[in-house]
Protein backbone atom coordinates (compact mmCIF):
# COMPACT_ATOMS: atom_id res chain seq x y z
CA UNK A 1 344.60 211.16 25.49
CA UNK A 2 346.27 210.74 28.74
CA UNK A 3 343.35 209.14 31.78
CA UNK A 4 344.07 211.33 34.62
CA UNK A 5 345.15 209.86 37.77
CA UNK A 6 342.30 210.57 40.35
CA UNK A 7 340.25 208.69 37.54
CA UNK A 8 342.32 205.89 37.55
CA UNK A 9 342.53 205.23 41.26
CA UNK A 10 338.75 205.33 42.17
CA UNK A 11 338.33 203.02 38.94
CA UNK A 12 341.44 200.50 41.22
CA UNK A 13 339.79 200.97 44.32
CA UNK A 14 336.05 200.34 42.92
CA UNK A 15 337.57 197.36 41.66
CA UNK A 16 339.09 196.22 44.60
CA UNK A 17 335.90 196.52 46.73
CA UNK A 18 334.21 194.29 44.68
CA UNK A 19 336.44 192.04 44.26
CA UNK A 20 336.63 191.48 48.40
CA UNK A 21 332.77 191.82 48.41
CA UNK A 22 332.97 188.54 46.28
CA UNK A 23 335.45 186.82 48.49
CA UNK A 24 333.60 187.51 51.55
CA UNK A 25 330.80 186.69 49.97
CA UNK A 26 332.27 183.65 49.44
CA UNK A 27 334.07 182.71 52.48
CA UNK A 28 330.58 182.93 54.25
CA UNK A 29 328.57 181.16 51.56
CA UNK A 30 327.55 177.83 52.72
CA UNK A 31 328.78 175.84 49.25
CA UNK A 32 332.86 178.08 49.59
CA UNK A 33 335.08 177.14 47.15
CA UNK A 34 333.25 174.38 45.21
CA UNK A 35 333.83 172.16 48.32
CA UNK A 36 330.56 169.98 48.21
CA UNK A 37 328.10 171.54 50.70
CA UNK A 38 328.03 170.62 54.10
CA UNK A 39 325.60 168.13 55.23
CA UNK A 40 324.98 167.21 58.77
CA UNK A 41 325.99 163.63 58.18
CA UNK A 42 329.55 165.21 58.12
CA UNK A 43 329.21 166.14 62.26
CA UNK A 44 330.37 162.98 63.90
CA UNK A 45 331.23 164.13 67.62
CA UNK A 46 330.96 163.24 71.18
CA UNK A 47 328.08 164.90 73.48
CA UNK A 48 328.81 166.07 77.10
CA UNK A 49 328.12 162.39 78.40
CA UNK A 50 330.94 160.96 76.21
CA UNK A 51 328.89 159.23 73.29
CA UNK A 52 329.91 159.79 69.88
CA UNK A 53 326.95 161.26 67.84
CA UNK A 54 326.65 161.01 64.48
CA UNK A 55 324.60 164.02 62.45
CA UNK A 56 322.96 161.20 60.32
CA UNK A 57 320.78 160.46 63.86
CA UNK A 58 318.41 163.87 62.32
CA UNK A 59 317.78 162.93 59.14
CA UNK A 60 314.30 163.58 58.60
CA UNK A 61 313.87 166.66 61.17
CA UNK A 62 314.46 170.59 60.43
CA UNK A 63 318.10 170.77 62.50
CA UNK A 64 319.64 174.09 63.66
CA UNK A 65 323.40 173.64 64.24
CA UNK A 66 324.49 176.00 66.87
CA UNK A 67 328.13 176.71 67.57
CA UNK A 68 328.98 178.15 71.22
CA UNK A 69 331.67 178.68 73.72
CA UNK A 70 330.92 179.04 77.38
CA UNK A 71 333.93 181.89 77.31
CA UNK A 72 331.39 183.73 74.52
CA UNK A 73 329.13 186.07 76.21
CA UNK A 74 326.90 186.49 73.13
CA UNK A 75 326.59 182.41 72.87
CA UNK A 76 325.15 182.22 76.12
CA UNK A 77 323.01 184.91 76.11
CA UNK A 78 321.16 182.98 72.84
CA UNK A 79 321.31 179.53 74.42
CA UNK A 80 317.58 180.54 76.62
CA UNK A 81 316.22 181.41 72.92
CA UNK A 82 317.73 177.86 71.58
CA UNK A 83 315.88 175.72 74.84
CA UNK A 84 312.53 177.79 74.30
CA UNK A 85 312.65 176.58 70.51
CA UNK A 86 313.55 173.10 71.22
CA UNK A 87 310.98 172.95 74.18
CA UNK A 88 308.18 174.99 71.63
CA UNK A 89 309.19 172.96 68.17
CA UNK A 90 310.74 169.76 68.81
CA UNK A 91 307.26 167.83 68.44
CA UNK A 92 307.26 169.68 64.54
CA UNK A 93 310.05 167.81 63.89
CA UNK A 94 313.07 170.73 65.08
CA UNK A 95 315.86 169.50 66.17
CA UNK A 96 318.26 171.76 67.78
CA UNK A 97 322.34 170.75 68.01
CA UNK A 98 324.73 172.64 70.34
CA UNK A 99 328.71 172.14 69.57
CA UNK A 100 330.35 173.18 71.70
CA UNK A 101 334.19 174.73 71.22
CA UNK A 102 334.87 174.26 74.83
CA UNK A 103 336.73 171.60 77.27
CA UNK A 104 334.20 168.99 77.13
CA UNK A 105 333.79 169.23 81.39
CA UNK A 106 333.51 173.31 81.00
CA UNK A 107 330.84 172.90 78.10
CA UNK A 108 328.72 169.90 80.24
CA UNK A 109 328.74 172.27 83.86
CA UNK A 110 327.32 175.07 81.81
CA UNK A 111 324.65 173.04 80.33
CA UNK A 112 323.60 171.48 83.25
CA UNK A 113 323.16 174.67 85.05
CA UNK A 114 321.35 176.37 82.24
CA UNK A 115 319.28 173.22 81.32
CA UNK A 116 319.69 172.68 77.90
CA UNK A 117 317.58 170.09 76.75
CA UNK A 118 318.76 169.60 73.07
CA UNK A 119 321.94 167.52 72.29
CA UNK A 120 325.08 169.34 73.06
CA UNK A 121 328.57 167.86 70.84
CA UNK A 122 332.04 169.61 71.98
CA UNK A 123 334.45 170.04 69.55
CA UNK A 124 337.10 168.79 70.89
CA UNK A 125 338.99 167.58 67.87
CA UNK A 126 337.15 168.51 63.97
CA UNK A 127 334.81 171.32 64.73
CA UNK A 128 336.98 173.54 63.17
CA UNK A 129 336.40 171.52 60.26
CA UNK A 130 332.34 170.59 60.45
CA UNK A 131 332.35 174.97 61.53
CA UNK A 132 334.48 175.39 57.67
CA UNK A 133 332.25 173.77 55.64
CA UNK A 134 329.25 174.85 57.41
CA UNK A 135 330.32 178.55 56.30
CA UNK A 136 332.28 179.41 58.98
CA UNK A 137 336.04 180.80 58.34
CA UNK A 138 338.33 178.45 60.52
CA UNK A 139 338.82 180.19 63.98
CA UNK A 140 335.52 182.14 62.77
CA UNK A 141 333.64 183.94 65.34
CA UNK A 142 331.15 182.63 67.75
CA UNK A 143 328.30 182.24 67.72
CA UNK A 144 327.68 180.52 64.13
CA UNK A 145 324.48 178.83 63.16
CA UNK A 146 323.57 176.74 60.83
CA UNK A 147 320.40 175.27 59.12
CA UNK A 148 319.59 171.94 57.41
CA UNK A 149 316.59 171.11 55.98
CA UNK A 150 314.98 167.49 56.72
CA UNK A 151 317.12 166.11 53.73
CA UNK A 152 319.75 167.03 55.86
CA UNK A 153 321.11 169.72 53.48
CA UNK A 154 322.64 172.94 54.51
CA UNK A 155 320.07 175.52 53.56
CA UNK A 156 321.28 178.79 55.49
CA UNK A 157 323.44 179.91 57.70
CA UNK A 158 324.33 182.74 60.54
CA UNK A 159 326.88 184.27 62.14
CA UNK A 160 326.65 186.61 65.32
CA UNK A 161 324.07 185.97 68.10
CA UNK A 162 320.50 184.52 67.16
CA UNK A 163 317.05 186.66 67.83
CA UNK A 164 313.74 185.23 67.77
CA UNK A 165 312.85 186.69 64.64
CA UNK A 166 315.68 185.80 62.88
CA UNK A 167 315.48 181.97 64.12
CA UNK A 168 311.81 182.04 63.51
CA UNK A 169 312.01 183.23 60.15
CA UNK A 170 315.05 180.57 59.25
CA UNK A 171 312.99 177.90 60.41
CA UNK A 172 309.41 178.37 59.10
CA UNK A 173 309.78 177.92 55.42
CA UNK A 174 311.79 174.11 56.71
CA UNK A 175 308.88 173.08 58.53
């Protein structure tokens, strides 16, 4: 007996759907590719003043790894929501961490005028790479956060602009 085509194509098609669900899911799951997981030892860049920072500095606190771009209008709207955590959770042991993918003098201007009182990094040369194995596709979007618990493990991450809930309820279970 002959499988008529109409039959045929919505069994290729179903198959093709999941097959991109999977990669997707897997380009945005935070262990891709059997790479080891990120860990936020692997972030070694320089902040806004010039010193090189090394992600091994937060072992021991909840740290929320946010990736930004002055030139990203959704990034800077979620930057007041990233100070009001910092200023409201650092004493529990929250660490926030800006990188910035900006020109290091662009990136330090902004923060000074919006008073961001967490470390900022810029990217000038390997956030592309700490962004990959965070979870991020390279050139992914902005913004892109991600979460490591006090082990300094990468627990969760998020792309696309930050609310309160959505930071609140990422954080909580850390603490």
């Amino acid at each position: 007996m002959k499988t008529p085509a109409p039959l045929i194509t919505v069994a290729a098609l179903s198959l093709l759907a999941l097959a991109l669900g999977i990669y997707l899911g897997w380009q945005h799951s935070p262990r891709s590719g059997g790479a080891p997981p990120a860990a936020l030892a692997d972030i070694e860049l320089p902040d806004t003043a010039r010193q090189l920072r090394h992600g091994g500095e937060w072992l021991g606190q909840v740290v929320v790894v946010n990736h930004w771009a002055t030139w990203c209008p959704p990034c800077r709207e979620e930057i007041p929501l990233l100070i009001e955590t910092q200023r409201r959770l650092g004493g529990q042991g929250v660490q926030i961490v800006g990188i910035a993918h900006d020109l290091l003098d662009t990136a330090r201007a902004f923060g000074d005028s919006i008073g961001i009182n967490y470390p900022s990094l810029v990217a000038i040369t390997g956030g592309e790479e700490i962004m990959r194995k965070q979870g991020n596709e390279p050139g992914g979007p902005l913004p892109f956060t991600a979460f490591f618990n006090r082990k300094g493990e990468l627990v969760a991450t998020q792309l696309g602009q930050l609310s309160e809930q959505a930071l609140n309820r990422a954080i909580a279970p850390l603490l």
